[in-house]
Every structure is written in structure tokens, then in C-alpha cells.
PDB file of N, CA and C in Angstrom:
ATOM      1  N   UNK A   1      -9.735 -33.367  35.164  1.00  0.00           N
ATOM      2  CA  UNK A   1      -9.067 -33.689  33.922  1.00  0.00           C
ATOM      3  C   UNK A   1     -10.123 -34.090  32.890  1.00  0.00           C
ATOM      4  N   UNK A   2      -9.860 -33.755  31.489  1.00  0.00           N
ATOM      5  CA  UNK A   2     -10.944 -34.137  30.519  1.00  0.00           C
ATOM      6  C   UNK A   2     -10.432 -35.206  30.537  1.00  0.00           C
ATOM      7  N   UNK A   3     -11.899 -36.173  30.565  1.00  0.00           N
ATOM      8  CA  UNK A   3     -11.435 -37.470  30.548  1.00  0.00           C
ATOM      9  C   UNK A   3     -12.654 -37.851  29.194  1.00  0.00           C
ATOM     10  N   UNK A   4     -12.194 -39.104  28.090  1.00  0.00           N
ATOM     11  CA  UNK A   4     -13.228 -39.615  27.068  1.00  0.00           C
ATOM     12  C   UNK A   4     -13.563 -40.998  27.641  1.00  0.00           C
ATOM     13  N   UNK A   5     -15.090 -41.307  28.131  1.00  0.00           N
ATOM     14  CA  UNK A   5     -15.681 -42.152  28.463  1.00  0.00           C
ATOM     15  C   UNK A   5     -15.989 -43.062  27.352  1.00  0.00           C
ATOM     16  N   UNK A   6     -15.417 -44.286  27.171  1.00  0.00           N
ATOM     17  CA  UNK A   6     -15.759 -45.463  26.228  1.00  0.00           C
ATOM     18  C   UNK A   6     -16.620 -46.144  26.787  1.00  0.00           C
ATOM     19  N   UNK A   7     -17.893 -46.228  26.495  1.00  0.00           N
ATOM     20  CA  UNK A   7     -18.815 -47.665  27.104  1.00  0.00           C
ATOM     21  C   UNK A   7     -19.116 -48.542  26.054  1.00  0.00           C
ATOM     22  N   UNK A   8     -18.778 -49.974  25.925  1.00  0.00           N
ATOM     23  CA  UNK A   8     -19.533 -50.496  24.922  1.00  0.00           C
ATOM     24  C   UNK A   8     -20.749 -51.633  25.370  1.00  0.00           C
ATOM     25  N   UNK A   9     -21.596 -51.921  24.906  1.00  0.00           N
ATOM     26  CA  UNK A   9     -22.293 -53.195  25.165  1.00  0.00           C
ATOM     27  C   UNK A   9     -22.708 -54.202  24.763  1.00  0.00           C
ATOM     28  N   UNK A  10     -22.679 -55.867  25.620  1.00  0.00           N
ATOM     29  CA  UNK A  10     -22.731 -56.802  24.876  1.00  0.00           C
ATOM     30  C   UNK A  10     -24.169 -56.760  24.131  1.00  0.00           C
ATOM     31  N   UNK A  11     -24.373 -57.024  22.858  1.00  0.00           N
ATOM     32  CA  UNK A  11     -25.399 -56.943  22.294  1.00  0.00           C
ATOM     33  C   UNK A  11     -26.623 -57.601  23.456  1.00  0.00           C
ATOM     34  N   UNK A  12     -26.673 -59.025  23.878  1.00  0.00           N
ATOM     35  CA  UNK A  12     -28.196 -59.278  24.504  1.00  0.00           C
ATOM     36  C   UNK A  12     -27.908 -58.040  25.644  1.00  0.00           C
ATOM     37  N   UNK A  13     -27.037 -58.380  26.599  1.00  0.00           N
ATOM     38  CA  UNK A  13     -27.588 -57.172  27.357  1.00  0.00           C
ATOM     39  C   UNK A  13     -27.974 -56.183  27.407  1.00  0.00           C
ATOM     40  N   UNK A  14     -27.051 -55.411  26.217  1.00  0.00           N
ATOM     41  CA  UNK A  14     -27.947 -53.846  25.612  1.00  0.00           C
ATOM     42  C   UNK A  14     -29.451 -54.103  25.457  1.00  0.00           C
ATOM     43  N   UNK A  15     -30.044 -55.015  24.495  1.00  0.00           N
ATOM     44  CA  UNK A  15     -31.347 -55.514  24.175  1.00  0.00           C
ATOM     45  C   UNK A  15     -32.082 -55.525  25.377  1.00  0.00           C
ATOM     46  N   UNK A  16     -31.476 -56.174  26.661  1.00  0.00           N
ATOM     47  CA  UNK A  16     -32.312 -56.426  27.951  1.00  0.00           C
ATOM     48  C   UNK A  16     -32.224 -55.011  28.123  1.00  0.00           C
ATOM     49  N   UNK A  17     -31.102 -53.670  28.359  1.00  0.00           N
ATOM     50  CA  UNK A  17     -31.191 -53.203  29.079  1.00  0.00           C
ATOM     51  C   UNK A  17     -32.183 -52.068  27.990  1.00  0.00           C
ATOM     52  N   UNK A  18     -32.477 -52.057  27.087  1.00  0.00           N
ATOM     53  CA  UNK A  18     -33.317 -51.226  26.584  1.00  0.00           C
ATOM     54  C   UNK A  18     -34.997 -51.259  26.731  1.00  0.00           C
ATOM     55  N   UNK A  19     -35.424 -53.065  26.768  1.00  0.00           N
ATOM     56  CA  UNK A  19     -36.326 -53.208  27.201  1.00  0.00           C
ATOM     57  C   UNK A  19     -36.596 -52.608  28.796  1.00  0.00           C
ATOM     58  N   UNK A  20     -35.837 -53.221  29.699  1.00  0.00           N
ATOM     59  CA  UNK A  20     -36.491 -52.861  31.178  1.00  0.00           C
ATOM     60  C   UNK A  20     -36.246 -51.976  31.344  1.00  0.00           C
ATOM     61  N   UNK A  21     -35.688 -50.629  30.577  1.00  0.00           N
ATOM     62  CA  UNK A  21     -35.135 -49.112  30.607  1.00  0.00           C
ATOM     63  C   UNK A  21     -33.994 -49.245  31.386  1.00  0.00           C
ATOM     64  N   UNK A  22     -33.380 -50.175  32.137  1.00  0.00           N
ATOM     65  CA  UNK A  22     -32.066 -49.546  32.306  1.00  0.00           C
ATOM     66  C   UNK A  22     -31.554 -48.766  31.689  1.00  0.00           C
ATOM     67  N   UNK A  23     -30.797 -49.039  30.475  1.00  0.00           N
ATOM     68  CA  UNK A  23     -30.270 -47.965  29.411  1.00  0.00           C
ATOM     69  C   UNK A  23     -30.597 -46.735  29.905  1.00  0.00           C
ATOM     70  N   UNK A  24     -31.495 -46.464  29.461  1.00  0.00           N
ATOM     71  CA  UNK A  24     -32.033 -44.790  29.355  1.00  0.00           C
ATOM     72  C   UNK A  24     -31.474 -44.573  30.677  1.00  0.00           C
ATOM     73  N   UNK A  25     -32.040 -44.992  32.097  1.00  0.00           N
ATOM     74  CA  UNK A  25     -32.086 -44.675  33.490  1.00  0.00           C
ATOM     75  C   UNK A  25     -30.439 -44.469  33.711  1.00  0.00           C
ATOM     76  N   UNK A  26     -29.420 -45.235  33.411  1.00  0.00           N
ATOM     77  CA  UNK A  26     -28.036 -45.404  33.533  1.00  0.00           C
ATOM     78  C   UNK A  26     -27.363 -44.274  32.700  1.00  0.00           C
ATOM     79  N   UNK A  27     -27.883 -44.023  31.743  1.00  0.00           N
ATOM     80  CA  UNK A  27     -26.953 -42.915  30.715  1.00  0.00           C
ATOM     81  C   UNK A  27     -27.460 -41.399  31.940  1.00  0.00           C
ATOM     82  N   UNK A  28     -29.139 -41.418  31.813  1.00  0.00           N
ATOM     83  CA  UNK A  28     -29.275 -40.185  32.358  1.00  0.00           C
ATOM     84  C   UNK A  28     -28.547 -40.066  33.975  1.00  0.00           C
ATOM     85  N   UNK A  29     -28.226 -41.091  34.410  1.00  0.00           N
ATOM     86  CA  UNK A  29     -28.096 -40.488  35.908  1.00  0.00           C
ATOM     87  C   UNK A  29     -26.666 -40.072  35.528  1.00  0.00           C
ATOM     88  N   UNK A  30     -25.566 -40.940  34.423  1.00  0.00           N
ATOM     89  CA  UNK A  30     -23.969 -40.413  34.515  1.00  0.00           C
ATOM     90  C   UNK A  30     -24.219 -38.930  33.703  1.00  0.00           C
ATOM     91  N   UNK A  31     -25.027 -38.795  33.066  1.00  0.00           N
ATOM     92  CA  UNK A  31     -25.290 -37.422  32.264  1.00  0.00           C
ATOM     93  C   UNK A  31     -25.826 -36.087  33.097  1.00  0.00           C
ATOM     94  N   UNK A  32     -26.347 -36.288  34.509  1.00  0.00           N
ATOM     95  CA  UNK A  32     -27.066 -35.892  35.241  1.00  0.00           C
ATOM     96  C   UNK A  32     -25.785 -35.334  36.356  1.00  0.00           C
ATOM     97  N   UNK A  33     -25.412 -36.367  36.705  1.00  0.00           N
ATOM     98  CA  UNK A  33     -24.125 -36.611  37.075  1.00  0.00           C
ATOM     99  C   UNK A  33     -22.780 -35.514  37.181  1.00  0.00           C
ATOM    100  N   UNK A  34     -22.695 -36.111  36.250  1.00  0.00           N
ATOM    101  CA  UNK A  34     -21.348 -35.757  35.934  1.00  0.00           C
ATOM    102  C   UNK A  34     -21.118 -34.674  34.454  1.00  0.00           C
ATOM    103  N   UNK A  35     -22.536 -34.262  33.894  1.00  0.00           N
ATOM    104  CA  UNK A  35     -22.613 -33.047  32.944  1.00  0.00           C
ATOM    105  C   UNK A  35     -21.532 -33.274  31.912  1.00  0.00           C
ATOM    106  N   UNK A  36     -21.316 -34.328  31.060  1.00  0.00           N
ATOM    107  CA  UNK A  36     -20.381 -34.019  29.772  1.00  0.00           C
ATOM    108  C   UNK A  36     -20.492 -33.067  28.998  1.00  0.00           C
ATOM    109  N   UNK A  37     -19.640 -33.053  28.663  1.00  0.00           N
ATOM    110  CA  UNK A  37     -19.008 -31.557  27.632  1.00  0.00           C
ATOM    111  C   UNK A  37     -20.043 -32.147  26.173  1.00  0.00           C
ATOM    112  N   UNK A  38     -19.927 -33.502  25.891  1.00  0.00           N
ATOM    113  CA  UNK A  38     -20.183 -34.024  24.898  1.00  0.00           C
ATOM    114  C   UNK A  38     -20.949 -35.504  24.771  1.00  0.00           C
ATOM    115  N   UNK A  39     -21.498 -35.695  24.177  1.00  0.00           N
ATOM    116  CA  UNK A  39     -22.459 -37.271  24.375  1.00  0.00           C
ATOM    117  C   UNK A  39     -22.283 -37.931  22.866  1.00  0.00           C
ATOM    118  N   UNK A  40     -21.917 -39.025  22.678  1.00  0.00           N
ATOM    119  CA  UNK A  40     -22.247 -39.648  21.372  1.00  0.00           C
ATOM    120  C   UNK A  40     -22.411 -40.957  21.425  1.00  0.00           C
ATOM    121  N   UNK A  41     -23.670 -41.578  20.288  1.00  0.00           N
ATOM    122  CA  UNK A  41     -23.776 -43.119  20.785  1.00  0.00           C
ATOM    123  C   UNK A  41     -23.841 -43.499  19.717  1.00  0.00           C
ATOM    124  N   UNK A  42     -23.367 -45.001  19.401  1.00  0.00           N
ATOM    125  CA  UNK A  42     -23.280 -45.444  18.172  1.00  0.00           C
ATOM    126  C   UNK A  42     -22.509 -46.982  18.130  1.00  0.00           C
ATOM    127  N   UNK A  43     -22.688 -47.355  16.750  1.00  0.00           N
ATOM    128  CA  UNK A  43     -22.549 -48.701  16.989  1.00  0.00           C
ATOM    129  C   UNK A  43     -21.120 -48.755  16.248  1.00  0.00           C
ATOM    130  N   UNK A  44     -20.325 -50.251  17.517  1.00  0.00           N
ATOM    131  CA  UNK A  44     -18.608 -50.017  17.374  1.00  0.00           C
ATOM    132  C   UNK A  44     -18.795 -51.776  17.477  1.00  0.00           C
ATOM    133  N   UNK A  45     -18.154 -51.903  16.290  1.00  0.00           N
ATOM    134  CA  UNK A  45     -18.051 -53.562  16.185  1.00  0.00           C
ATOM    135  C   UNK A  45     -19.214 -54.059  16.356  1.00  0.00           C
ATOM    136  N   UNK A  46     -20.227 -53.671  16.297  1.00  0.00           N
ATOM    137  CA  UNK A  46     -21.684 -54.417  16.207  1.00  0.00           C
ATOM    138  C   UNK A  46     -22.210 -54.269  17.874  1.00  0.00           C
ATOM    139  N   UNK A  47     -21.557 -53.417  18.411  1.00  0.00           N
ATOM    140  CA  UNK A  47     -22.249 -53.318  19.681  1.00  0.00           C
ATOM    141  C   UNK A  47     -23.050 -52.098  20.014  1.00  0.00           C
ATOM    142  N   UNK A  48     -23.689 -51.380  21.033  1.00  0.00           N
ATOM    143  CA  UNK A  48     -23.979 -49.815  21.181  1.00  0.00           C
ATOM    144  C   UNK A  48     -22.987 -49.625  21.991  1.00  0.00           C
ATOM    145  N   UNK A  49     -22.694 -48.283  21.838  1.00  0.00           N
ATOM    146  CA  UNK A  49     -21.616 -47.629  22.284  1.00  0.00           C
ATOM    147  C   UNK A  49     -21.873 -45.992  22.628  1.00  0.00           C
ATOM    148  N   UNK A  50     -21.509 -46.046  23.358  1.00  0.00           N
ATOM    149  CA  UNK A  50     -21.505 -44.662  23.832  1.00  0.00           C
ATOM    150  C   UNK A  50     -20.038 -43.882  23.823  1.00  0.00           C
ATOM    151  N   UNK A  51     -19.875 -42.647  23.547  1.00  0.00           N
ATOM    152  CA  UNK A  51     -18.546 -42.023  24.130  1.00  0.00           C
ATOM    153  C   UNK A  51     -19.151 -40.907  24.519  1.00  0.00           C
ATOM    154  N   UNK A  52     -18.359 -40.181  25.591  1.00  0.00           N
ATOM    155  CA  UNK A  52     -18.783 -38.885  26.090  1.00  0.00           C
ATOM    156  C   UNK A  52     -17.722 -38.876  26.636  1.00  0.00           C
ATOM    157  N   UNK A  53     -17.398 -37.159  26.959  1.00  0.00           N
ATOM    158  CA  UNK A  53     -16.336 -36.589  27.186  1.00  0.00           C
ATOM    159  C   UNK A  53     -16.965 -35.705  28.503  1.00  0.00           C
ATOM    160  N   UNK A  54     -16.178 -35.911  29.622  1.00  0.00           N
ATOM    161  CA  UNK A  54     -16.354 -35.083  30.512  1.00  0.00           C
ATOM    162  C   UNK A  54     -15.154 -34.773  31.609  1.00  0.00           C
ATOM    163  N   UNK A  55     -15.691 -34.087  32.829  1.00  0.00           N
ATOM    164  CA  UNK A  55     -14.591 -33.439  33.562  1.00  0.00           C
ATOM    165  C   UNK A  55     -14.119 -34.320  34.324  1.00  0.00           C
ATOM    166  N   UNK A  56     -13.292 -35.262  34.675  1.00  0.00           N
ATOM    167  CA  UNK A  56     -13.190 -36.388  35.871  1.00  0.00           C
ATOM    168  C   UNK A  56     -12.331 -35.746  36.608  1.00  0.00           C
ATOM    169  N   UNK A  57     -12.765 -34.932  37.835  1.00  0.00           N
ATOM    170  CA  UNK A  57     -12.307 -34.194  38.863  1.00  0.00           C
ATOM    171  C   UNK A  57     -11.345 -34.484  39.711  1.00  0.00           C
ATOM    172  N   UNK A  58     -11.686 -35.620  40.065  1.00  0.00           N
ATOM    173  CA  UNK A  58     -10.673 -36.726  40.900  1.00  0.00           C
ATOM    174  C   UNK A  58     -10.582 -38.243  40.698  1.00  0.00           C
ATOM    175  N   UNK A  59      -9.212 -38.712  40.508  1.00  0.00           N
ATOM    176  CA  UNK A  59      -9.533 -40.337  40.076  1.00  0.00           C
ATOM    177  C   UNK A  59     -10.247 -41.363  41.028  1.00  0.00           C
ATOM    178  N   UNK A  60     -10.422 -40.568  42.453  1.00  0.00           N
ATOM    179  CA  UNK A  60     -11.471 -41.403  43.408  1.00  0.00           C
ATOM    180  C   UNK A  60     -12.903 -41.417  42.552  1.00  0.00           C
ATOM    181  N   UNK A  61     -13.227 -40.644  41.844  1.00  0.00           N
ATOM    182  CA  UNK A  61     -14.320 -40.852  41.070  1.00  0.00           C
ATOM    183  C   UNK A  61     -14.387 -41.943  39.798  1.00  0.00           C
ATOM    184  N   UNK A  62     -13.289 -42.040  39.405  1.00  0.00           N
ATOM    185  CA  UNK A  62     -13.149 -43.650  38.468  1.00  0.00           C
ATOM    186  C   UNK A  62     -14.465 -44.672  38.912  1.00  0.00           C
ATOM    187  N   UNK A  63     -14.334 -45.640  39.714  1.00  0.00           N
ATOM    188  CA  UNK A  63     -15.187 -46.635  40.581  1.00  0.00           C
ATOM    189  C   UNK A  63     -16.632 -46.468  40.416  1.00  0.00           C
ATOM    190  N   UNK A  64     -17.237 -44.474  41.122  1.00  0.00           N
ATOM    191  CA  UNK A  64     -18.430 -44.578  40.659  1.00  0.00           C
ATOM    192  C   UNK A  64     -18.919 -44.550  39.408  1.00  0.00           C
ATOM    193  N   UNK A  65     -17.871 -43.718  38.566  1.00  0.00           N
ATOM    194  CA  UNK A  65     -18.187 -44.102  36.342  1.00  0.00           C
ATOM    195  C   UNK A  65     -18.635 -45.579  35.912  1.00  0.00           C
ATOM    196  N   UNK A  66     -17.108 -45.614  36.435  1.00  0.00           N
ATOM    197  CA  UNK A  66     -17.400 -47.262  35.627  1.00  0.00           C
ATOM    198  C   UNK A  66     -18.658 -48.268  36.370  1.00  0.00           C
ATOM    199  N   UNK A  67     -18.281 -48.214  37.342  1.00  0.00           N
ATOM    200  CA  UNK A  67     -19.174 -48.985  38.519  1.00  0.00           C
ATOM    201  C   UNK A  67     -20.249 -49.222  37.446  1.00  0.00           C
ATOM    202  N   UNK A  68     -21.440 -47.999  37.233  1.00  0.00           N
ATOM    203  CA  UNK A  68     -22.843 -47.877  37.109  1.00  0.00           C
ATOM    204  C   UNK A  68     -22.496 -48.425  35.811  1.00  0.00           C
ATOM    205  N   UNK A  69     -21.476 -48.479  34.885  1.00  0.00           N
ATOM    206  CA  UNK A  69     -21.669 -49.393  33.720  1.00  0.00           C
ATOM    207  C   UNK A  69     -21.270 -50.651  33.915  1.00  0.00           C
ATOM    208  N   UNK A  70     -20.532 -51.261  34.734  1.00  0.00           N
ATOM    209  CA  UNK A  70     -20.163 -52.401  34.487  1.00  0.00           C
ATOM    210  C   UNK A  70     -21.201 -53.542  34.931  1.00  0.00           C
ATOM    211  N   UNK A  71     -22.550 -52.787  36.131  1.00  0.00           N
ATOM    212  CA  UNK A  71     -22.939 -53.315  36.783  1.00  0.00           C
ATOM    213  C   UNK A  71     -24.497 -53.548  36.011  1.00  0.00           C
ATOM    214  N   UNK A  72     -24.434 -52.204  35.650  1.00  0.00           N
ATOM    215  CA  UNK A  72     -25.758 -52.064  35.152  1.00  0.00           C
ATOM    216  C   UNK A  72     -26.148 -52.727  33.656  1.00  0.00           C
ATOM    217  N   UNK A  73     -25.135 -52.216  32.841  1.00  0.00           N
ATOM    218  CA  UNK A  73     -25.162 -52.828  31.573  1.00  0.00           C
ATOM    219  C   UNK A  73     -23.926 -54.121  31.157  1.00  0.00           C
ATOM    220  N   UNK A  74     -23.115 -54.408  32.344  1.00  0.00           N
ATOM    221  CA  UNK A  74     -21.947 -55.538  31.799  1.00  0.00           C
ATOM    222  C   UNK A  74     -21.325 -54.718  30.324  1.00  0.00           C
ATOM    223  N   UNK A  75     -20.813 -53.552  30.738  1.00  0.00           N
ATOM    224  CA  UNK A  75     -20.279 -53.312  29.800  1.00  0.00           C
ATOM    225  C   UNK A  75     -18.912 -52.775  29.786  1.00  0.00           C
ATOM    226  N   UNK A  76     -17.938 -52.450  28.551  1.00  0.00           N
ATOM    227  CA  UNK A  76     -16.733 -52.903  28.583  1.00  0.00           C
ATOM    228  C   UNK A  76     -16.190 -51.038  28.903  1.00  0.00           C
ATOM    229  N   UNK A  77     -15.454 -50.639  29.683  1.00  0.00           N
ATOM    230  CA  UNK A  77     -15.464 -49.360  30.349  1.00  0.00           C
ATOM    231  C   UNK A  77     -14.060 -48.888  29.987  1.00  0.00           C
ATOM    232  N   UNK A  78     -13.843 -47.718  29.184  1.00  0.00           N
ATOM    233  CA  UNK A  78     -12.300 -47.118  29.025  1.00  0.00           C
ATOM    234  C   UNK A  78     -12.669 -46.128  29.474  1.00  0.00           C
ATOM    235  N   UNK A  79     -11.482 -45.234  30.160  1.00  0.00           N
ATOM    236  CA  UNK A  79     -11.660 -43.445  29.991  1.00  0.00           C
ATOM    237  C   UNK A  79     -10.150 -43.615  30.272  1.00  0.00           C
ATOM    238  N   UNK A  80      -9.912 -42.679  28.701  1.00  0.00           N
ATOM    239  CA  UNK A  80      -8.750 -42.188  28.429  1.00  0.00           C
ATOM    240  C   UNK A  80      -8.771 -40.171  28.351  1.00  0.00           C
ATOM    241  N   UNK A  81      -7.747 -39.891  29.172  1.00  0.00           N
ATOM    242  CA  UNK A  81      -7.202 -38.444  29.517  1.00  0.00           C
ATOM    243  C   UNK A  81      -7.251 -37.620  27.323  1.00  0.00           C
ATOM    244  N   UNK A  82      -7.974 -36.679  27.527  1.00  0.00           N
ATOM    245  CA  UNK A  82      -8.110 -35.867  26.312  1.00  0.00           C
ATOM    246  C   UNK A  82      -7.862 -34.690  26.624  1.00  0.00           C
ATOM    247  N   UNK A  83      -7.759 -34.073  25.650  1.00  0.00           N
ATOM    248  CA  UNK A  83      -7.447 -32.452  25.612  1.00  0.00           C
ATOM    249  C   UNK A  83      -8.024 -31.559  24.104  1.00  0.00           C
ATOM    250  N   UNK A  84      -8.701 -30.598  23.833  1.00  0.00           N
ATOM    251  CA  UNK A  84      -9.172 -30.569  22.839  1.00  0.00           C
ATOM    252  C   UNK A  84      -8.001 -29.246  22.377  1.00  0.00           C
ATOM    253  N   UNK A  85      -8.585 -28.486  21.484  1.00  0.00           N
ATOM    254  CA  UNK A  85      -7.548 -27.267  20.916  1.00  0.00           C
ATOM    255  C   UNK A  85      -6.813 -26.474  21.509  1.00  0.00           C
ATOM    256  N   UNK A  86      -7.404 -25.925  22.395  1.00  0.00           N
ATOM    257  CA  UNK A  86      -6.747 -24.987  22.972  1.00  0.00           C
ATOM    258  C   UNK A  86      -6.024 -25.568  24.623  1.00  0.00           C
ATOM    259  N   UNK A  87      -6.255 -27.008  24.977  1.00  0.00           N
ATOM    260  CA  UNK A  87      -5.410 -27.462  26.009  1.00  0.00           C
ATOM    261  C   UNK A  87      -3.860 -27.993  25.083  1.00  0.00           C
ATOM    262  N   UNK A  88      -3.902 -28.119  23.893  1.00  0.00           N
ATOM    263  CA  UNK A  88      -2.934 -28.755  23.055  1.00  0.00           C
ATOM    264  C   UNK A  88      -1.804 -27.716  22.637  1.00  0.00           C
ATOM    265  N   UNK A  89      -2.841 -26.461  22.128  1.00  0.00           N
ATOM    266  CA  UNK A  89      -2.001 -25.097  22.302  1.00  0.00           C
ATOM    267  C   UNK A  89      -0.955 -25.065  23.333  1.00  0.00           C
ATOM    268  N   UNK A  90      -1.750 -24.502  24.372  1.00  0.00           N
ATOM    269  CA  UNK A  90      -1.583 -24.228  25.657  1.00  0.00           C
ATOM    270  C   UNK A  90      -0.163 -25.143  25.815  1.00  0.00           C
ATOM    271  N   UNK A  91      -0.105 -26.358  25.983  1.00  0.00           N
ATOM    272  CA  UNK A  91       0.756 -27.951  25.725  1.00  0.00           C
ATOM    273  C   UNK A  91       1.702 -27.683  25.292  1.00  0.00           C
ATOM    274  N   UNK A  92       2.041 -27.420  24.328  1.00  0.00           N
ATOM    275  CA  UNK A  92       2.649 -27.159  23.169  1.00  0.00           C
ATOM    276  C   UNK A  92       3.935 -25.930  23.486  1.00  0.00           C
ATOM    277  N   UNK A  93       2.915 -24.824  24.072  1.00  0.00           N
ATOM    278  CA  UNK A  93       3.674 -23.704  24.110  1.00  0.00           C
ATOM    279  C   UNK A  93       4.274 -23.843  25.411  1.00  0.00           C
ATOM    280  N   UNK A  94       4.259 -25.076  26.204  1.00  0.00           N
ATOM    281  CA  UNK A  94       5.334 -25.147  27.308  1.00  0.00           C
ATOM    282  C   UNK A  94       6.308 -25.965  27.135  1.00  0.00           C
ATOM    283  N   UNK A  95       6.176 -26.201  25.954  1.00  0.00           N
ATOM    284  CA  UNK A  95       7.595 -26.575  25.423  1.00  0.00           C
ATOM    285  C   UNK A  95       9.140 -26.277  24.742  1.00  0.00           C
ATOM    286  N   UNK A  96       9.950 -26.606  25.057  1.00  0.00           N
ATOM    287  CA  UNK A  96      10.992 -26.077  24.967  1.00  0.00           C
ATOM    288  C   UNK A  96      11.179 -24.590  25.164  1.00  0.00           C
TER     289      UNK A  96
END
């Protein structure tokens, strides 16, 4: 299922985790990983933030996503179910 990965982080910890490279090491292994469709990072309420969009195959895989963020960076973890144009089409036309 396309799933949109929300990560945000508390500002000192982002700071720690940029110094000792966590950061970098944690994005590349879920990017490595799990191959998103899409990557974007940016700042949401004064924090860094990441969103990326990728395939979440099975929800037994939830645990290892979030896991590596919650642990690594203490950070605040959504993934909400997406669909882009042509799954909405597709959607759409099984209706009624």
C-alpha cells in the first residue's frame, strides 16, 4: 500500500543527530530500505522533517519504519495510506 511517511524531530536531538551522523546513517538505511517513490525534508513547526512516500507491503513492516525513527532520532512517526492520480481514477471508477 502507498503509504506517506511523516518523521518529525525534536530540535536538540536533530542537532545531536546531525553532529554524530545518525541523521544521514538513519534516512539512508530507510531509503536503502525500503526505496521511496519520493523523499522530502523540511522544516514543520520549527522542527526537521522529513516526508517520503513509499510502498508499505505489509503492516508487519510498520515496527521496523517507525522503530529506526523513534529510536534513533526520538522522533514523532505518522504513515498515513495515499494514493496519487491514477489510484484515485481507478477509485473513483468503482463507484457506483
Amino acid at each position: 500500500m502507498r503509504t506517506m511517511l511523516t518523521i518529525k524531530m525534536p530540535v536538540e536531538k536533530g542537532n545531536q543527530a546531525v553532529k554524530d551522523g545518525t541523521l544521514p546513517r538513519t534516512m539512508e538505511k530507510f531509503m536503502n530500505d525500503f526505496k521511496p517513490e519520493a523523499a522530502y525534508f523540511l522544516p514543520v513547526d520549527g522542527k526537521r522533517t522529513a516526508i517520503m512516500v513509499f510502498d508499505l507491503k505489509d503492516p508487519s513492516h510498520i515496527p521496523a519504519v517507525a522503530e529506526m525513527f523513534f529510536s534513533g532520532l526520538n522522533a514523532e512517526v505518522t504513515m498515513t495510506p495515499v494514493m496519487n492520480a491514477d489510484d484515485l481514477k481507478k477509485g473513483l471508477s468503482n463507484i457506483g
